[in-house]
Protein backbone atom coordinates (compact mmCIF):
# COMPACT_ATOMS: atom_id res chain seq x y z
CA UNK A 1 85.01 96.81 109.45
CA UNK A 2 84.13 96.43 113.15
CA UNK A 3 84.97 98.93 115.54
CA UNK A 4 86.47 96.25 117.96
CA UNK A 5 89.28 94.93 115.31
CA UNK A 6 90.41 98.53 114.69
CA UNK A 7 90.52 98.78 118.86
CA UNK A 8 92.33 96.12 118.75
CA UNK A 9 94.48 97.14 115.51
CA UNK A 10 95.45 100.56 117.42
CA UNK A 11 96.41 98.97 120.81
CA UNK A 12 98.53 96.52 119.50
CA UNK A 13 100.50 99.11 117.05
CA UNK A 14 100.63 101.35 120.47
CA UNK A 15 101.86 98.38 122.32
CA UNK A 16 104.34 97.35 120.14
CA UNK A 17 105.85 100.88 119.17
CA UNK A 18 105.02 101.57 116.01
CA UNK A 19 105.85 104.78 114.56
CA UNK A 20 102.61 105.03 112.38
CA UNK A 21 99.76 108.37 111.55
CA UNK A 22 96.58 106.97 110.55
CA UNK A 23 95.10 108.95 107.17
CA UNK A 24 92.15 108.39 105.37
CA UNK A 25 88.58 108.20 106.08
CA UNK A 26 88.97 106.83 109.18
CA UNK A 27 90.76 109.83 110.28
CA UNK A 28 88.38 112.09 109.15
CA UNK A 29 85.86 110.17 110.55
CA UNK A 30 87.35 110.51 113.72
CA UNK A 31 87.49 114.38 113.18
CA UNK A 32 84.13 114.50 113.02
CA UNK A 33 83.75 114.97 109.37
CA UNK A 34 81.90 111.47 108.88
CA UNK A 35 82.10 109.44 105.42
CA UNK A 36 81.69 105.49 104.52
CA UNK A 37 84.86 103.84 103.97
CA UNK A 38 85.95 100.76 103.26
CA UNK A 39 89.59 100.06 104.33
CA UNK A 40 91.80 101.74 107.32
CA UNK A 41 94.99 103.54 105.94
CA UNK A 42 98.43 103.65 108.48
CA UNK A 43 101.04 105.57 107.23
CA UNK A 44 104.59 104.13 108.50
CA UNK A 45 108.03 104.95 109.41
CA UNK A 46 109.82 102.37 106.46
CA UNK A 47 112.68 101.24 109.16
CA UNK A 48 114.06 97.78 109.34
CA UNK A 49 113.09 98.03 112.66
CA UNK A 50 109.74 99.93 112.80
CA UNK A 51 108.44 97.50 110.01
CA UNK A 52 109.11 94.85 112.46
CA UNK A 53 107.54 96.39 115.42
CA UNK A 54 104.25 97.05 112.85
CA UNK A 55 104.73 93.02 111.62
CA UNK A 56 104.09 91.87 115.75
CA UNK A 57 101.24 94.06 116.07
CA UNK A 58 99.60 92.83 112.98
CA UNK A 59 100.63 89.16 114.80
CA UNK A 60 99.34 90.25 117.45
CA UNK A 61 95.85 91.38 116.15
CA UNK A 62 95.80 88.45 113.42
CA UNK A 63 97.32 85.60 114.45
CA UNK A 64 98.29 82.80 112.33
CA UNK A 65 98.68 84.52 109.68
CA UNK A 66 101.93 83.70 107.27
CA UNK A 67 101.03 86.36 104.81
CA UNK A 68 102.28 89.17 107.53
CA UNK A 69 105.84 87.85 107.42
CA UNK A 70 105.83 89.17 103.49
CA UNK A 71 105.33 92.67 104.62
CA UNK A 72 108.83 93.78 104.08
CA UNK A 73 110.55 97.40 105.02
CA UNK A 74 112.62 97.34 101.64
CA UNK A 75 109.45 96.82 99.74
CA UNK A 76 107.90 99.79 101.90
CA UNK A 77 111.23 101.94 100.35
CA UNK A 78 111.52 101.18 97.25
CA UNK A 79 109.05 99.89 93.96
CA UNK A 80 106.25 99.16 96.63
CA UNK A 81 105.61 102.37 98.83
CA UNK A 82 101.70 101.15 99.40
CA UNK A 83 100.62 97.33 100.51
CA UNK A 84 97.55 96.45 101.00
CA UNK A 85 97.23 94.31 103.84
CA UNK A 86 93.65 91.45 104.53
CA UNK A 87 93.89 89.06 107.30
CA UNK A 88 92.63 85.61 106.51
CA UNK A 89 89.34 86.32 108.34
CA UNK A 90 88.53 89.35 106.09
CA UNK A 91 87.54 91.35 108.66
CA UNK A 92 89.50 94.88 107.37
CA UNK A 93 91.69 95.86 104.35
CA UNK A 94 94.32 98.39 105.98
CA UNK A 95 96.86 100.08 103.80
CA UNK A 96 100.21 100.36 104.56
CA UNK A 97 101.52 103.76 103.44
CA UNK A 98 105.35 104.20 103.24
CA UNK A 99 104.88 107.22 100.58
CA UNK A 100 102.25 109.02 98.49
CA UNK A 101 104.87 109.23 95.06
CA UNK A 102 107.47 112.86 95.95
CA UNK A 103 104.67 114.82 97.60
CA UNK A 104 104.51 112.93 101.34
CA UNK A 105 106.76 110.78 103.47
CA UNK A 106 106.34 109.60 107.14
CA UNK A 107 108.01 112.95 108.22
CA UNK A 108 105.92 115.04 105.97
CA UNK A 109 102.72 114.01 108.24
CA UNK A 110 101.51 116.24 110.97
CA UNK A 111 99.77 113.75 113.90
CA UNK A 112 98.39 113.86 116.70
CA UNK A 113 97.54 111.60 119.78
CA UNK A 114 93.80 110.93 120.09
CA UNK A 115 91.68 108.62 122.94
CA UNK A 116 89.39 106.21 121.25
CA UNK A 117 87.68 104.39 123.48
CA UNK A 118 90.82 104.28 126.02
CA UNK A 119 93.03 103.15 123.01
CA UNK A 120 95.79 106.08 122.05
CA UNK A 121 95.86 106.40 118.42
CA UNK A 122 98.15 108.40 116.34
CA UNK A 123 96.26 110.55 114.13
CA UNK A 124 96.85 112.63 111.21
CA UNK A 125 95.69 116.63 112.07
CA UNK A 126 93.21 118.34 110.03
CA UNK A 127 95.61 120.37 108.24
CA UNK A 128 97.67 117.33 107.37
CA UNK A 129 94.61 116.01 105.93
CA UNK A 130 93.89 118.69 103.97
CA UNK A 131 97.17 118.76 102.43
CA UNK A 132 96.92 115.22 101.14
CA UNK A 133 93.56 115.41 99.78
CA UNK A 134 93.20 118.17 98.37
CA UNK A 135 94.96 118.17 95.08
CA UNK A 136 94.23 114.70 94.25
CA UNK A 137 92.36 113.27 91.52
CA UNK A 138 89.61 110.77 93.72
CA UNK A 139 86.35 112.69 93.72
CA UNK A 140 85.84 111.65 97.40
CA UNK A 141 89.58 113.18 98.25
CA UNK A 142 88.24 116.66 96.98
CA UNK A 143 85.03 116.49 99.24
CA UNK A 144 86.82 115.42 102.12
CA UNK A 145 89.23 118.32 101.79
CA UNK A 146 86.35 120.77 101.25
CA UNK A 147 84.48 119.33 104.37
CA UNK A 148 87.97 119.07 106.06
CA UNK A 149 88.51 123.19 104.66
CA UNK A 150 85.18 124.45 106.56
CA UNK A 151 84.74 122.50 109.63
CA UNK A 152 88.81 123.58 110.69
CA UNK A 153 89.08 126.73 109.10
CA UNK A 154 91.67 125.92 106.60
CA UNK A 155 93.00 127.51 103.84
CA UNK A 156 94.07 126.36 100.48
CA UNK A 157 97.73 126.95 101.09
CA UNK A 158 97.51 125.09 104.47
């Protein structure tokens, strides 16, 4: 995953609206606590309307591409809270988070704005971070949240 698609991921979902908090290793990453990782992970506001604001950035980044117009907010609500999203030209695998089962929602999600390379992104905080990974199965989850723990000076209950 080049840094120059997720630029270009970020400005359009800035551009267009989008009421999204990136999680995941890329957030980390971008909290300094660097890791490998393989795909890009957006949580999302399910609305009719938000889902179509996130559908014309994806356009707008990958263009031609039919498969966006399946992206659906009632899937995002319902049976399918997480869909996996790869453009034609392979060139990232984002996830689409609407929920994470009862324990977080789009307004669960602590965020805040962060410059990356003049691009605004909307970025999960440290503590939010913590929160999701640290009671989760995923080996890599549970080092995260330890290396997440120290570096911010979280606690267990945070």
């Amino acid at each position: 995953m080049e840094r120059t698609v997720l630029l270009r991921l970020f400005g359009a979902l800035a551009n267009e609206g989008v009421a999204y908090v990136l999680v995941g290793g890329v957030a980390v990453n971008l909290h300094g606590v660097v890791r490998a990782t393989e795909d890009v992970d957006i949580f999302v506001r399910p609305s009719d309307d938000n889902v179509a604001r996130l559908k014309a950035a994806l356009k707008a980044t990958f263009a031609d591409d039919p498969d966006i117009d399946e992206i659906a907010a009632c899937d995002l609500r319902g049976a399918y809270p997480v869909i996996r999203y790869v453009p034609r030209d392979g060139s990232l695998t984002l996830d689409v988070i609407a929920r994470l089962g009862a324990r977080f929602a789009f307004d669960d999600l602590e965020a805040t704005p962060r410059d990356l390379d003049g691009v605004l992104v909307s970025l999960a905080t440290p503590r939010t971070l913590h929160r999701m990974k640290r009671d989760t199965a995923r080996a890599i989850d549970a080092q995260d949240a330890a290396r997440l723990r120290s570096a911010f000076d979280l606690e267990d209950d945070e």
